[in-house]
C-alpha atoms as a PDB file:
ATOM      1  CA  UNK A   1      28.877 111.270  34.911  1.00  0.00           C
ATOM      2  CA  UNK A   2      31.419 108.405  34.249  1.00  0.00           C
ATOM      3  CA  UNK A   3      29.452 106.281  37.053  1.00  0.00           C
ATOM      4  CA  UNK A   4      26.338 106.674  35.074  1.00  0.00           C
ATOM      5  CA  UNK A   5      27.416 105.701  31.761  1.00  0.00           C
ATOM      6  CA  UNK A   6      29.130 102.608  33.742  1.00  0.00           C
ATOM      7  CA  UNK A   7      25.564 101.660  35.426  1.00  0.00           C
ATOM      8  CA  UNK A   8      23.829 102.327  31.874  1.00  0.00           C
ATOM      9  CA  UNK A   9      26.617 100.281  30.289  1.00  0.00           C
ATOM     10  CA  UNK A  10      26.097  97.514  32.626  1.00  0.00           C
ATOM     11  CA  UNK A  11      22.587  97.433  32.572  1.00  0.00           C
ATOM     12  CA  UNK A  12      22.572  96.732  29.156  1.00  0.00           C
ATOM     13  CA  UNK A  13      25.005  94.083  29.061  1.00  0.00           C
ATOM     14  CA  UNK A  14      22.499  91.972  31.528  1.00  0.00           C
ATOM     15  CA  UNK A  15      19.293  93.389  29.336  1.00  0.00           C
ATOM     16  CA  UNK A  16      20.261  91.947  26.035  1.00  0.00           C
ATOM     17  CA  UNK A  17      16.815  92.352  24.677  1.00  0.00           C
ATOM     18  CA  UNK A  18      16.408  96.001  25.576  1.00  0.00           C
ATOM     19  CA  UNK A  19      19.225  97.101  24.325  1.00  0.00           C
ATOM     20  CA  UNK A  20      18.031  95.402  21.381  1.00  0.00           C
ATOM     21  CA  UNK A  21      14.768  96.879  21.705  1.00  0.00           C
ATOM     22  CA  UNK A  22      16.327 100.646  22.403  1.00  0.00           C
ATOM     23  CA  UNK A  23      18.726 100.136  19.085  1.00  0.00           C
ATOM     24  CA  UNK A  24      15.733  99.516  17.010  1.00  0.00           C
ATOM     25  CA  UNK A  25      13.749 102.160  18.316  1.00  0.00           C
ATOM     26  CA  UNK A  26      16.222 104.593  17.655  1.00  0.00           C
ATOM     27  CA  UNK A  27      16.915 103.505  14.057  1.00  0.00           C
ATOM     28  CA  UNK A  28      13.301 103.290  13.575  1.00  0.00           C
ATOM     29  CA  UNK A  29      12.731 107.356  13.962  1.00  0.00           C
ATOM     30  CA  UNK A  30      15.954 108.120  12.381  1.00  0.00           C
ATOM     31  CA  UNK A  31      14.593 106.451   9.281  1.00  0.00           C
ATOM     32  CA  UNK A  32      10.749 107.381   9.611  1.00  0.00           C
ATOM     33  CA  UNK A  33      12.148 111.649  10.169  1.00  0.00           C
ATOM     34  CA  UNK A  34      14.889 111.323   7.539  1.00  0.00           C
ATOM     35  CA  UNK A  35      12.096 110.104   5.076  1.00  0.00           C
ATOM     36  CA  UNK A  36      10.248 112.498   5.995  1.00  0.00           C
ATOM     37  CA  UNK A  37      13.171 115.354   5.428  1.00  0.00           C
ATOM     38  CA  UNK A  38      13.649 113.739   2.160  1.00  0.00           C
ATOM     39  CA  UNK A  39       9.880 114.366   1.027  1.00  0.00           C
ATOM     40  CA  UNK A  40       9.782 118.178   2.436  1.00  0.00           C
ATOM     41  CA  UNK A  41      13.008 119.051  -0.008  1.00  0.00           C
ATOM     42  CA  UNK A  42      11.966 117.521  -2.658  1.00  0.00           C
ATOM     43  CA  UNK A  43       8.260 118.922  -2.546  1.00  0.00           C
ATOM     44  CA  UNK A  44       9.824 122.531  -1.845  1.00  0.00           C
ATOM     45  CA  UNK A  45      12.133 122.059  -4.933  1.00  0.00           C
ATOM     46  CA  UNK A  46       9.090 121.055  -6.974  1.00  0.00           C
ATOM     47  CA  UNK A  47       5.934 122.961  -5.345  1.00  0.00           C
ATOM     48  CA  UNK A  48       5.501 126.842  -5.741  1.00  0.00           C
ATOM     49  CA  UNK A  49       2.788 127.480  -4.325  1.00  0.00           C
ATOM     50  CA  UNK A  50       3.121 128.198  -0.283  1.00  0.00           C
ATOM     51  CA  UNK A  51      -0.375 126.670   0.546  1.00  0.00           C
ATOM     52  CA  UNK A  52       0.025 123.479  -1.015  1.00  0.00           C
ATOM     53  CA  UNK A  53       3.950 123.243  -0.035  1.00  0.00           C
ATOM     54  CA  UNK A  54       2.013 124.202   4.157  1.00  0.00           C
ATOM     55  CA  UNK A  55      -0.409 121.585   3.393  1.00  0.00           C
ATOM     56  CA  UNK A  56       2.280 119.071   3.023  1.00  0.00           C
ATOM     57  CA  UNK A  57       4.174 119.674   5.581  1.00  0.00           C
ATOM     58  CA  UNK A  58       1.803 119.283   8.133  1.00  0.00           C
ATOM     59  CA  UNK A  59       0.166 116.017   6.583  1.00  0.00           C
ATOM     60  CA  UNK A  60       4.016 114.538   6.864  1.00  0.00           C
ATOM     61  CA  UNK A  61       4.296 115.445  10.277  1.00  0.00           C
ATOM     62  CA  UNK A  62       1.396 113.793  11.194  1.00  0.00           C
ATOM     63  CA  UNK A  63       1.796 110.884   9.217  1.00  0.00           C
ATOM     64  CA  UNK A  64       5.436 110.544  10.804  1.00  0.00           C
ATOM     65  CA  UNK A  65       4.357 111.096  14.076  1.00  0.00           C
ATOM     66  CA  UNK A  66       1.897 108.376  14.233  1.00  0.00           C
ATOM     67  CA  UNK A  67       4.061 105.560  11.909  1.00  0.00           C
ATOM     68  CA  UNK A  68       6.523 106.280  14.590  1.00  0.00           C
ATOM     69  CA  UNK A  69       3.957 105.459  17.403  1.00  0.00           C
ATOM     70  CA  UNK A  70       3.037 102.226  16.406  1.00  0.00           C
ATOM     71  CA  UNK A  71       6.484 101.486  15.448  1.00  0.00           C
ATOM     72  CA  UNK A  72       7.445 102.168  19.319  1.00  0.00           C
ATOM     73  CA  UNK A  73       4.101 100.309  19.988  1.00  0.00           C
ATOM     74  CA  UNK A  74       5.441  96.948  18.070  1.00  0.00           C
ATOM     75  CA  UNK A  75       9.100  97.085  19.163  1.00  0.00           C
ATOM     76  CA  UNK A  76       8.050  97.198  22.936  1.00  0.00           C
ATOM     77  CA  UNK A  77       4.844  95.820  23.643  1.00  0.00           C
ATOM     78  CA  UNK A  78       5.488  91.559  21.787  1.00  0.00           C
ATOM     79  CA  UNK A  79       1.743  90.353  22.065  1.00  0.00           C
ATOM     80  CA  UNK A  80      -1.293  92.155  20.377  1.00  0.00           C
ATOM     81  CA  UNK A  81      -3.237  91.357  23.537  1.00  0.00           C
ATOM     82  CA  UNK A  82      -0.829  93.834  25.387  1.00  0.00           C
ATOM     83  CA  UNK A  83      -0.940  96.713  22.865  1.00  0.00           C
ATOM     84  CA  UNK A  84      -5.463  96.315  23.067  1.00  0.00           C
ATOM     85  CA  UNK A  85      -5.077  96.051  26.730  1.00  0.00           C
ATOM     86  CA  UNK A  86      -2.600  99.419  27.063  1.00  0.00           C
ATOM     87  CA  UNK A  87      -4.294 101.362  24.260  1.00  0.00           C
ATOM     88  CA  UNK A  88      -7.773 100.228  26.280  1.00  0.00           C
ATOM     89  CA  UNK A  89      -6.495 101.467  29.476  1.00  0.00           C
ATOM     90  CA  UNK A  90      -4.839 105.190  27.745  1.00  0.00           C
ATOM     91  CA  UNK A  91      -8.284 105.735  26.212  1.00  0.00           C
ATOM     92  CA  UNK A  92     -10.101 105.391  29.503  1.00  0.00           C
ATOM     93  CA  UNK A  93      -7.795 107.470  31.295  1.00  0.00           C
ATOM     94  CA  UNK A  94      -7.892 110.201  28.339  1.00  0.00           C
ATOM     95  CA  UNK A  95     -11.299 109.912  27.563  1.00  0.00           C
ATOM     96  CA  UNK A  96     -11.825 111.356  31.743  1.00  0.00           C
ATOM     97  CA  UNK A  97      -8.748 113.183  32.281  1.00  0.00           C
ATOM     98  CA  UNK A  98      -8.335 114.723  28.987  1.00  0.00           C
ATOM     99  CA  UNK A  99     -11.924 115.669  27.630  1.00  0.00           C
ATOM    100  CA  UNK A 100     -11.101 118.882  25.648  1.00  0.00           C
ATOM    101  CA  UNK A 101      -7.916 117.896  24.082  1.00  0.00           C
ATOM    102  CA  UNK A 102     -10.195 114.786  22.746  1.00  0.00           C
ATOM    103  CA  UNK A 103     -13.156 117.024  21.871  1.00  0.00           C
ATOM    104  CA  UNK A 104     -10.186 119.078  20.166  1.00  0.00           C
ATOM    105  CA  UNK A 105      -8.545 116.057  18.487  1.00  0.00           C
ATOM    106  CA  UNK A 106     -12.587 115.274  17.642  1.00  0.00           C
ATOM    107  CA  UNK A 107     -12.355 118.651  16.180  1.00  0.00           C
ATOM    108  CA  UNK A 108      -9.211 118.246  13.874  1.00  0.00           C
ATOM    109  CA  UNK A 109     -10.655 115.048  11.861  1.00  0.00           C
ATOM    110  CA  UNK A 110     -14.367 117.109  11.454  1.00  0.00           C
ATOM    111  CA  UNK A 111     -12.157 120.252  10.170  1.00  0.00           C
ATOM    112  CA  UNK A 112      -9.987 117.859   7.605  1.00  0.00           C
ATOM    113  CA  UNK A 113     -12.088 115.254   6.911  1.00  0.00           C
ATOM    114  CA  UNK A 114     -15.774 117.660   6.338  1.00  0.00           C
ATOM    115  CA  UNK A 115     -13.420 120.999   5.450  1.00  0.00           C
ATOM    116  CA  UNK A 116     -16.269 123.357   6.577  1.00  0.00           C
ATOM    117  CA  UNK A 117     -13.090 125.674   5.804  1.00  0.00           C
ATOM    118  CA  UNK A 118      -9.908 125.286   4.751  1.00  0.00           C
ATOM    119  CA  UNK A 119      -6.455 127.405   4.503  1.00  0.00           C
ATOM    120  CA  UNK A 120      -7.344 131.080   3.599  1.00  0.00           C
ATOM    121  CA  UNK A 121     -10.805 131.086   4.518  1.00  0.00           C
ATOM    122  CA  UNK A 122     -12.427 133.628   5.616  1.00  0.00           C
ATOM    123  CA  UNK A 123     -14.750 132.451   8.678  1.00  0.00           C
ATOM    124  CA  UNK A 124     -16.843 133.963  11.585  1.00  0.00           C
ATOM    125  CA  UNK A 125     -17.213 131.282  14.278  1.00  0.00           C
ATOM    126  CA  UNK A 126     -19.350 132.454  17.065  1.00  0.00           C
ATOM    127  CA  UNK A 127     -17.977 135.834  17.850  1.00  0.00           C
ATOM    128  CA  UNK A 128     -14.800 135.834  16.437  1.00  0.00           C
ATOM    129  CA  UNK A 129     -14.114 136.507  12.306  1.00  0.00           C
ATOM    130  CA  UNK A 130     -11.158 136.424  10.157  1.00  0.00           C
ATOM    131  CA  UNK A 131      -9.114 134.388   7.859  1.00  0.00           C
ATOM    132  CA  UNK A 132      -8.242 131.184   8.728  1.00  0.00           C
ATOM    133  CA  UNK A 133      -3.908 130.982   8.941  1.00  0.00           C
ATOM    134  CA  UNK A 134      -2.985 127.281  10.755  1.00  0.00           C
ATOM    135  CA  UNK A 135      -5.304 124.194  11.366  1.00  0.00           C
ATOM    136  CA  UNK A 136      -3.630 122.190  13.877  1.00  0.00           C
ATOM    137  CA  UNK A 137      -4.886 118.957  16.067  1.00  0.00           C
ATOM    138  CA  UNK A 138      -5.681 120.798  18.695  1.00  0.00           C
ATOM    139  CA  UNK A 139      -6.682 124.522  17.625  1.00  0.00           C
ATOM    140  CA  UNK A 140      -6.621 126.465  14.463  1.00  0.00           C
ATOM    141  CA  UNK A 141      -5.748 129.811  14.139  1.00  0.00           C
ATOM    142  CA  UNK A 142      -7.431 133.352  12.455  1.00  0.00           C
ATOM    143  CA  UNK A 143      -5.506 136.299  11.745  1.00  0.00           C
ATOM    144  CA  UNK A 144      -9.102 138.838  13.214  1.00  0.00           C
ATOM    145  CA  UNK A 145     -10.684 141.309  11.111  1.00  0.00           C
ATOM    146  CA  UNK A 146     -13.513 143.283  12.104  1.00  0.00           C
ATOM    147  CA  UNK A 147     -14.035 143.855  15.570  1.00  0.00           C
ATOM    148  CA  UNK A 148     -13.409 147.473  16.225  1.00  0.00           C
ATOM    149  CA  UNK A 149     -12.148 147.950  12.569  1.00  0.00           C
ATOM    150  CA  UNK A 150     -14.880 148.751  10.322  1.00  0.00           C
ATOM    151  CA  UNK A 151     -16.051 146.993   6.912  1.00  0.00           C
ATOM    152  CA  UNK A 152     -14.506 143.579   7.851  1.00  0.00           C
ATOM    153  CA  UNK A 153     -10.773 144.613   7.454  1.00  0.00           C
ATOM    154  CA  UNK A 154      -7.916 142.863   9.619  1.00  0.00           C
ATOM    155  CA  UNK A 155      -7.263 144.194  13.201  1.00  0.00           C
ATOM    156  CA  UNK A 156      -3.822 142.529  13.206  1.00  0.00           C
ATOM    157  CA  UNK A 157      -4.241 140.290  16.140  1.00  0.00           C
ATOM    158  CA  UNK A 158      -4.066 136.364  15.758  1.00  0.00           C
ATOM    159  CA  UNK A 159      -6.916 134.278  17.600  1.00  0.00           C
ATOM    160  CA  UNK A 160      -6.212 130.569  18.429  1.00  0.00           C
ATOM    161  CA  UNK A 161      -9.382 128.878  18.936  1.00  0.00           C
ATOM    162  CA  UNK A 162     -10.069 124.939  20.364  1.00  0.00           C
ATOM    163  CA  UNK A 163     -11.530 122.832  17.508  1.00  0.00           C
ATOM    164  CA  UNK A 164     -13.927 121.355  19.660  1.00  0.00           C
ATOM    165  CA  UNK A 165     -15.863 125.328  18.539  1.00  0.00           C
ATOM    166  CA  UNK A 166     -16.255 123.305  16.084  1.00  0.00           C
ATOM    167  CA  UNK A 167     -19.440 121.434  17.367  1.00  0.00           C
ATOM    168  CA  UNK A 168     -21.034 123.892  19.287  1.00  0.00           C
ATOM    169  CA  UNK A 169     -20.694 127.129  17.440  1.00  0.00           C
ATOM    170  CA  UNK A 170     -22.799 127.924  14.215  1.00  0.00           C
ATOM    171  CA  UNK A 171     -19.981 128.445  11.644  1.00  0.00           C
ATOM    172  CA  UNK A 172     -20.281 131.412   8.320  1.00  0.00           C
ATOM    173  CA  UNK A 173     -17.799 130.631   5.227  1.00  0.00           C
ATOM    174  CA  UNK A 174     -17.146 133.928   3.726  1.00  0.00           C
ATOM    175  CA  UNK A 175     -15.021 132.124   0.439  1.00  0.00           C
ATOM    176  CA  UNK A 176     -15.631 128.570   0.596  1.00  0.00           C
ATOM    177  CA  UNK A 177     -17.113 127.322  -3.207  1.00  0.00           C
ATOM    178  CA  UNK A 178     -18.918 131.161  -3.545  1.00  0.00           C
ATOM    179  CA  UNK A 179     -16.222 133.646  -3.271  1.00  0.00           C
ATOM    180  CA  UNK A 180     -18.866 136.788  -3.084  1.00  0.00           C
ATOM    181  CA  UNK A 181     -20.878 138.276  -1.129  1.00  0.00           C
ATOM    182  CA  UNK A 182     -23.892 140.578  -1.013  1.00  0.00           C
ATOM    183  CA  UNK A 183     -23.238 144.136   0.418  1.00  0.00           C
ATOM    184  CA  UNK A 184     -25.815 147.434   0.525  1.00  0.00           C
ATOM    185  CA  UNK A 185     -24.893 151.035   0.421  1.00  0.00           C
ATOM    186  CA  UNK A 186     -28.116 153.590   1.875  1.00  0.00           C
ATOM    187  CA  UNK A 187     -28.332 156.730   0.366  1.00  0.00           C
ATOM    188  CA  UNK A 188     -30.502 159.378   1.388  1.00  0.00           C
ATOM    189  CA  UNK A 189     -31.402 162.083  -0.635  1.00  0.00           C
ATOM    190  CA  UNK A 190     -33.662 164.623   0.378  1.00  0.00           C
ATOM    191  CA  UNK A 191     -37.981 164.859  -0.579  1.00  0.00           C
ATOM    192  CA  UNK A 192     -37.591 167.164  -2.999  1.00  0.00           C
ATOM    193  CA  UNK A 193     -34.954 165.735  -5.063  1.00  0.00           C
ATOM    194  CA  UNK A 194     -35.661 163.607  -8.230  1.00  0.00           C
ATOM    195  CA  UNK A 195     -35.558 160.410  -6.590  1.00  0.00           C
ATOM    196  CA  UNK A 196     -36.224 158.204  -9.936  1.00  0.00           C
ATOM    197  CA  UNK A 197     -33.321 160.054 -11.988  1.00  0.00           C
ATOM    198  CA  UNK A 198     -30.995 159.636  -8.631  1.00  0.00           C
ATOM    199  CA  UNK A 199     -32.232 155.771  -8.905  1.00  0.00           C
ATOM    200  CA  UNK A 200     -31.188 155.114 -12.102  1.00  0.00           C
ATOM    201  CA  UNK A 201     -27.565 157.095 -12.067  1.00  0.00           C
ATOM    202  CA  UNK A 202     -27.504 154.861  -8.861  1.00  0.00           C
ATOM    203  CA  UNK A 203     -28.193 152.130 -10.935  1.00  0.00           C
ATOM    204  CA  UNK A 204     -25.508 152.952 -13.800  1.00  0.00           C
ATOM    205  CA  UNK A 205     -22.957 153.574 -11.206  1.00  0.00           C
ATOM    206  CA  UNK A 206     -22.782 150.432  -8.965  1.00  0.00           C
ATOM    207  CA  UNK A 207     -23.160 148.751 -12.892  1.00  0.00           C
ATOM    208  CA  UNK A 208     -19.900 150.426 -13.881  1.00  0.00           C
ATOM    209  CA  UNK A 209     -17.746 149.396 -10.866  1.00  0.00           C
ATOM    210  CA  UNK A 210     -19.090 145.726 -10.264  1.00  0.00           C
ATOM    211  CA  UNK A 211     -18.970 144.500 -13.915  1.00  0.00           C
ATOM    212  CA  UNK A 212     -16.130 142.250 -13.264  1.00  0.00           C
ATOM    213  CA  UNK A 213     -17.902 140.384 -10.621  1.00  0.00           C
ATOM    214  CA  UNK A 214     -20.795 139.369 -12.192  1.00  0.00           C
ATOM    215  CA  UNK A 215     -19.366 137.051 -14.892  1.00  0.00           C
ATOM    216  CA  UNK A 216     -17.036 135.233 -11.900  1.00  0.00           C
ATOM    217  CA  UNK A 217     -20.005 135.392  -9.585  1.00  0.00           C
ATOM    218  CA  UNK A 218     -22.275 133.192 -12.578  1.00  0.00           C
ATOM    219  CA  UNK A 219     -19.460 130.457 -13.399  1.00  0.00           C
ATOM    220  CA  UNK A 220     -18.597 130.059  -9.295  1.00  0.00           C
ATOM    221  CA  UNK A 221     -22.863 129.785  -8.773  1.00  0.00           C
ATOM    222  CA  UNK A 222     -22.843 126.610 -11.609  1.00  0.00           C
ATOM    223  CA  UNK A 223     -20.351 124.880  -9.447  1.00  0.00           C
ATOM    224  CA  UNK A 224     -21.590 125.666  -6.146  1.00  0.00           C
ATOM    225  CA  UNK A 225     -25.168 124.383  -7.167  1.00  0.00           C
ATOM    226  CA  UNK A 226     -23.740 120.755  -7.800  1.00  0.00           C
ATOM    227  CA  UNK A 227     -23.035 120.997  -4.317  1.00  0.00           C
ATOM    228  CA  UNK A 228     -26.100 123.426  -2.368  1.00  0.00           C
ATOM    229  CA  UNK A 229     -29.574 124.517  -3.336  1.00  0.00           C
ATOM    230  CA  UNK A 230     -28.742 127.984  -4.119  1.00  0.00           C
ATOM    231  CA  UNK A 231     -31.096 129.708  -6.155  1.00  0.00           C
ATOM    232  CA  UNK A 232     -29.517 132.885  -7.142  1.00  0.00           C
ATOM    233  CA  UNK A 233     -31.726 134.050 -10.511  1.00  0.00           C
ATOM    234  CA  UNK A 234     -30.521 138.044 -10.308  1.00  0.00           C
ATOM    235  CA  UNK A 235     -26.930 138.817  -9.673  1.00  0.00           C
ATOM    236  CA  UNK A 236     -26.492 142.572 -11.338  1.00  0.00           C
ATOM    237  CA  UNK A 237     -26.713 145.064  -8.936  1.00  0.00           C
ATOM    238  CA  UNK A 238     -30.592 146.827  -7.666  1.00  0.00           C
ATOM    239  CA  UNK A 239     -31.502 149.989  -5.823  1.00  0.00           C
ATOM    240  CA  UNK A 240     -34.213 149.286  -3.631  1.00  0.00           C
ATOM    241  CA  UNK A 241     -36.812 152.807  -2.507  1.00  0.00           C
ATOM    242  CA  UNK A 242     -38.084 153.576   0.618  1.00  0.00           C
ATOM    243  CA  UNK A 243     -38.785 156.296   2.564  1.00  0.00           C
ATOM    244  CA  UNK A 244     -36.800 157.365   5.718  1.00  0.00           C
ATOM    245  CA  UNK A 245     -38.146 160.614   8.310  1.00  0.00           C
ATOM    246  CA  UNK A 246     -35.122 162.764   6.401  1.00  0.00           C
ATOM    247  CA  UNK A 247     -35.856 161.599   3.072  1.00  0.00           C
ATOM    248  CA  UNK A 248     -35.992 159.351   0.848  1.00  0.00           C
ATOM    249  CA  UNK A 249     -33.808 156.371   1.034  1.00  0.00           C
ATOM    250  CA  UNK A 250     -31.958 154.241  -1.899  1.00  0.00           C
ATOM    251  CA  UNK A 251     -30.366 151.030  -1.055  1.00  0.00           C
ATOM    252  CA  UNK A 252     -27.671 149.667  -3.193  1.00  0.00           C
ATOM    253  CA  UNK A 253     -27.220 146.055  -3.610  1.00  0.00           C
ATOM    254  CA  UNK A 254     -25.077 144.370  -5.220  1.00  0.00           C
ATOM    255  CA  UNK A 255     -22.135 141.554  -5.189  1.00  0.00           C
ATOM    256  CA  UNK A 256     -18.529 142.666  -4.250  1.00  0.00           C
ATOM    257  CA  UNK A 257     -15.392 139.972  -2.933  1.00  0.00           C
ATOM    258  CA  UNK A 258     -15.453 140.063   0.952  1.00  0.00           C
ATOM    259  CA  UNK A 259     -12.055 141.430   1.032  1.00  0.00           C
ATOM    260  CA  UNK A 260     -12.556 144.032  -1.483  1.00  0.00           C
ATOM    261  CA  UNK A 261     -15.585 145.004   0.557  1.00  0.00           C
ATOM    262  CA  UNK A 262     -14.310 148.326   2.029  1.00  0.00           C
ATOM    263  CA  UNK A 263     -12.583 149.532  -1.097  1.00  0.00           C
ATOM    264  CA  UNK A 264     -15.489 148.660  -3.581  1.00  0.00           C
ATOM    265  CA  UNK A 265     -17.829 150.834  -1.747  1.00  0.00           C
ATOM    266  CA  UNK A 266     -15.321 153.290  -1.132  1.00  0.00           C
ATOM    267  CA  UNK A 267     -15.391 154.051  -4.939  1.00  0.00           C
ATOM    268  CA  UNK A 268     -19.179 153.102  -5.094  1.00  0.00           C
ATOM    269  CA  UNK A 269     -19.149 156.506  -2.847  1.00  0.00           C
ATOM    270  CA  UNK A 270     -16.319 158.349  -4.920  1.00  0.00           C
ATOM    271  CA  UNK A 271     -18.194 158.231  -8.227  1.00  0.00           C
ATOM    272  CA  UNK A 272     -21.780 158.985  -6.217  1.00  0.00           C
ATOM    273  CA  UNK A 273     -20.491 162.400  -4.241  1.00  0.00           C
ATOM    274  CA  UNK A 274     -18.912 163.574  -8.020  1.00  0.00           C
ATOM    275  CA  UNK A 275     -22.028 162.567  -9.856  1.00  0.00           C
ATOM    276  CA  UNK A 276     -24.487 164.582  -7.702  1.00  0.00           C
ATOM    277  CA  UNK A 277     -21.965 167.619  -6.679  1.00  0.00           C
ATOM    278  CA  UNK A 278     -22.796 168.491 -10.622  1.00  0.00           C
ATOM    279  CA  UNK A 279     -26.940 168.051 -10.310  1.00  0.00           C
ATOM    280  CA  UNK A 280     -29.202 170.699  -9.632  1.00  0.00           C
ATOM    281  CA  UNK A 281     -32.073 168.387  -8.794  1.00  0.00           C
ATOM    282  CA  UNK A 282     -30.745 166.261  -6.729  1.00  0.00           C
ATOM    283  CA  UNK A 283     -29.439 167.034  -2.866  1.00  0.00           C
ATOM    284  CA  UNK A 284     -28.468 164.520  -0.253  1.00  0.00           C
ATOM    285  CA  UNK A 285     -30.514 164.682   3.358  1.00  0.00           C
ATOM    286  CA  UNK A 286     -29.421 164.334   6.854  1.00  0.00           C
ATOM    287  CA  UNK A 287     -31.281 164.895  10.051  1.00  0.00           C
ATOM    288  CA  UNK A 288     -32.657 168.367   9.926  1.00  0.00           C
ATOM    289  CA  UNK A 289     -35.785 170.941  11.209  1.00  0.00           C
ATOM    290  CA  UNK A 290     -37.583 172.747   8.978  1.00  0.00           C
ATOM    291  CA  UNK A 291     -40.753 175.022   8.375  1.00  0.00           C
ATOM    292  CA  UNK A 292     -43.667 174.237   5.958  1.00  0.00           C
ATOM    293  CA  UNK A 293     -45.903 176.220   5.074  1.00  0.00           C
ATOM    294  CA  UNK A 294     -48.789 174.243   2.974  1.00  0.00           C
ATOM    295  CA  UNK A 295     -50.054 177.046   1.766  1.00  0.00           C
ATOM    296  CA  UNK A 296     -47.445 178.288   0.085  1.00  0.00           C
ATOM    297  CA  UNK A 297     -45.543 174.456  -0.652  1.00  0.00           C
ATOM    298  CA  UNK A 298     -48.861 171.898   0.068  1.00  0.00           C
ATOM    299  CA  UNK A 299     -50.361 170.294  -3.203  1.00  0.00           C
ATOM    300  CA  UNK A 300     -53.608 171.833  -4.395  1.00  0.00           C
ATOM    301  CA  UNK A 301     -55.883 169.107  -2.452  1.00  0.00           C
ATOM    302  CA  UNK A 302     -54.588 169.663   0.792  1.00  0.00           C
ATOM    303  CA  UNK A 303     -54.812 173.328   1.239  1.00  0.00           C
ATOM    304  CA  UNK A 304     -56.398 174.776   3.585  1.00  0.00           C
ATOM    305  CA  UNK A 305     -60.307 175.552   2.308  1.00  0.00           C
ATOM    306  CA  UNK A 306     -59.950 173.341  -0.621  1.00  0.00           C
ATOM    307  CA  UNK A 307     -62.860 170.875  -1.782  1.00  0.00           C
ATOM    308  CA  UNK A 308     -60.798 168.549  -3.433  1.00  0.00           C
END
């Protein structure tokens, strides 16, 4: 060990320069990473919120990464001829040998300098959906929901995905400048029910539970329209009628926070079963056989005999 730290020794006492060159290096990064330290504790003393305190972090790391690469470049390459000729020959060698990191890296600038999402999002990028945890320069990272889990609600597993996605898979914002979105509930009540009375308690019911969206869902529309052609004239809730082969079919929609999805039409459901356990007139269907017997049942016109 002692014979290497002689050769080292000596090697710099006949390399003036490089020693010179290695001293300056050094103190370069110590100073570039201890500013850096400096920053992050003061921003954690002073910033609250963990997004914004993430956000920084990151954004220092890169920016100290890359002062401290052209600091390296200055201190060892003397001639700006040299530095276009290396970084000439590293970007034809990358641009072959390293075509996904570069798509990736490609990526990264799209994601930070377009934000088609940002921290928190919730996304769906091809077939993968969830909220969006880490953007980094060469992947970002979802925490999944969906997937075998029902109503959009988090599996648990973490997906990294390559930014390059980025360009070749259509990507859905699920928060980004409209924080709702539409959702349906079917209900199927049988033929013989009062389908217009079961419309309107429908009606009254999704009314009653969604009545603190609305007003948030109007004041986020007036921003996002600076921004998109959205033309959203109706946002209380409507129960659409048709007719299904067990009976007759009413379709809730209305607006409801993508992660609140599940639990808003869990309750949508709650109030509906109590409401109709109590009515005498109104019956859910399901999948059933049956006899009819139009004599008996059929309307007066289409009875057997009749000359209606």
């Amino acid at each position: 060990m002692s014979e290497i730290i002689n050769q080292i020794a000596a090697f710099l006492e006949d390399s003036p320069d490089i020693a010179y060159q290695l001293l300056e290096t050094v103190l370069s990064l110590l100073v570039i990473w201890g500013l850096r330290l400096v920053v992050l504790r003061i921003i954690n003393r002073r910033i609250e919120n963990r997004k914004l305190r993430y956000k920084w972090k990151k954004n220092l790391t890169y920016i100290s990464t890359s002062l401290s690469i052209l600091v390296i470049f200055g201190i060892w390459f003397s001639g700006l001829g040299e530095i276009a000729t290396y970084l000439g020959l590293l970007s034809a060698g990358i641009a072959i040998a390293l075509k996904d990191p570069v798509s990736d890296m490609a990526g990264w600038l799209f994601i930070i300098w377009r934000r088609p999402f940002d921290l928190g999002d919730r996304i769906e990028l091809g077939q993968n959906k969830g909220d969006v945890i880490d953007v980094r320069v060469f992947k970002f990272t979802l925490l999944e929901i969906g997937n075998w889990v029902d109503a959009d609600q988090s599996t648990g597993r973490v997906i990294h995905i390559p930014n390059h996605r980025v360009f070749t898979d259509s990507i859905a914002n699920y928060t980004s400048d409209f924080e709702f979105i539409w959702n349906e509930i079917a209900v199927l009540i049988t033929f013989e029910s009062d389908w217009e009375k079961a419309r309107d308690i429908l009606k009254d019911i999704v009314e009653e539970e969604t009545r603190g969206f609305i007003q948030n869902a109007r004041e986020q529309i007036t921003r996002a329209e600076r921004s998109y052609l959205i033309q959203y004239k109706h946002l209380t809730p409507i129960v659409y009628v048709d007719v299904k082969d067990s009976g007759v079919n009413l379709t809730i929609r209305y607006l409801t926070n993508p992660r609140t999805r599940r639990g808003t039409a869990q309750q949508i459901w709650v109030h509906i079963l109590k409401v109709f356990k109590e009515l005498d007139d109104v019956d859910l269907a399901y999948p059933t056989y049956r006899l009819y017997d139009n004599v008996a049942e059929g309307k007066p016109g289409t009875k057997p005999g009749s000359t209606a």
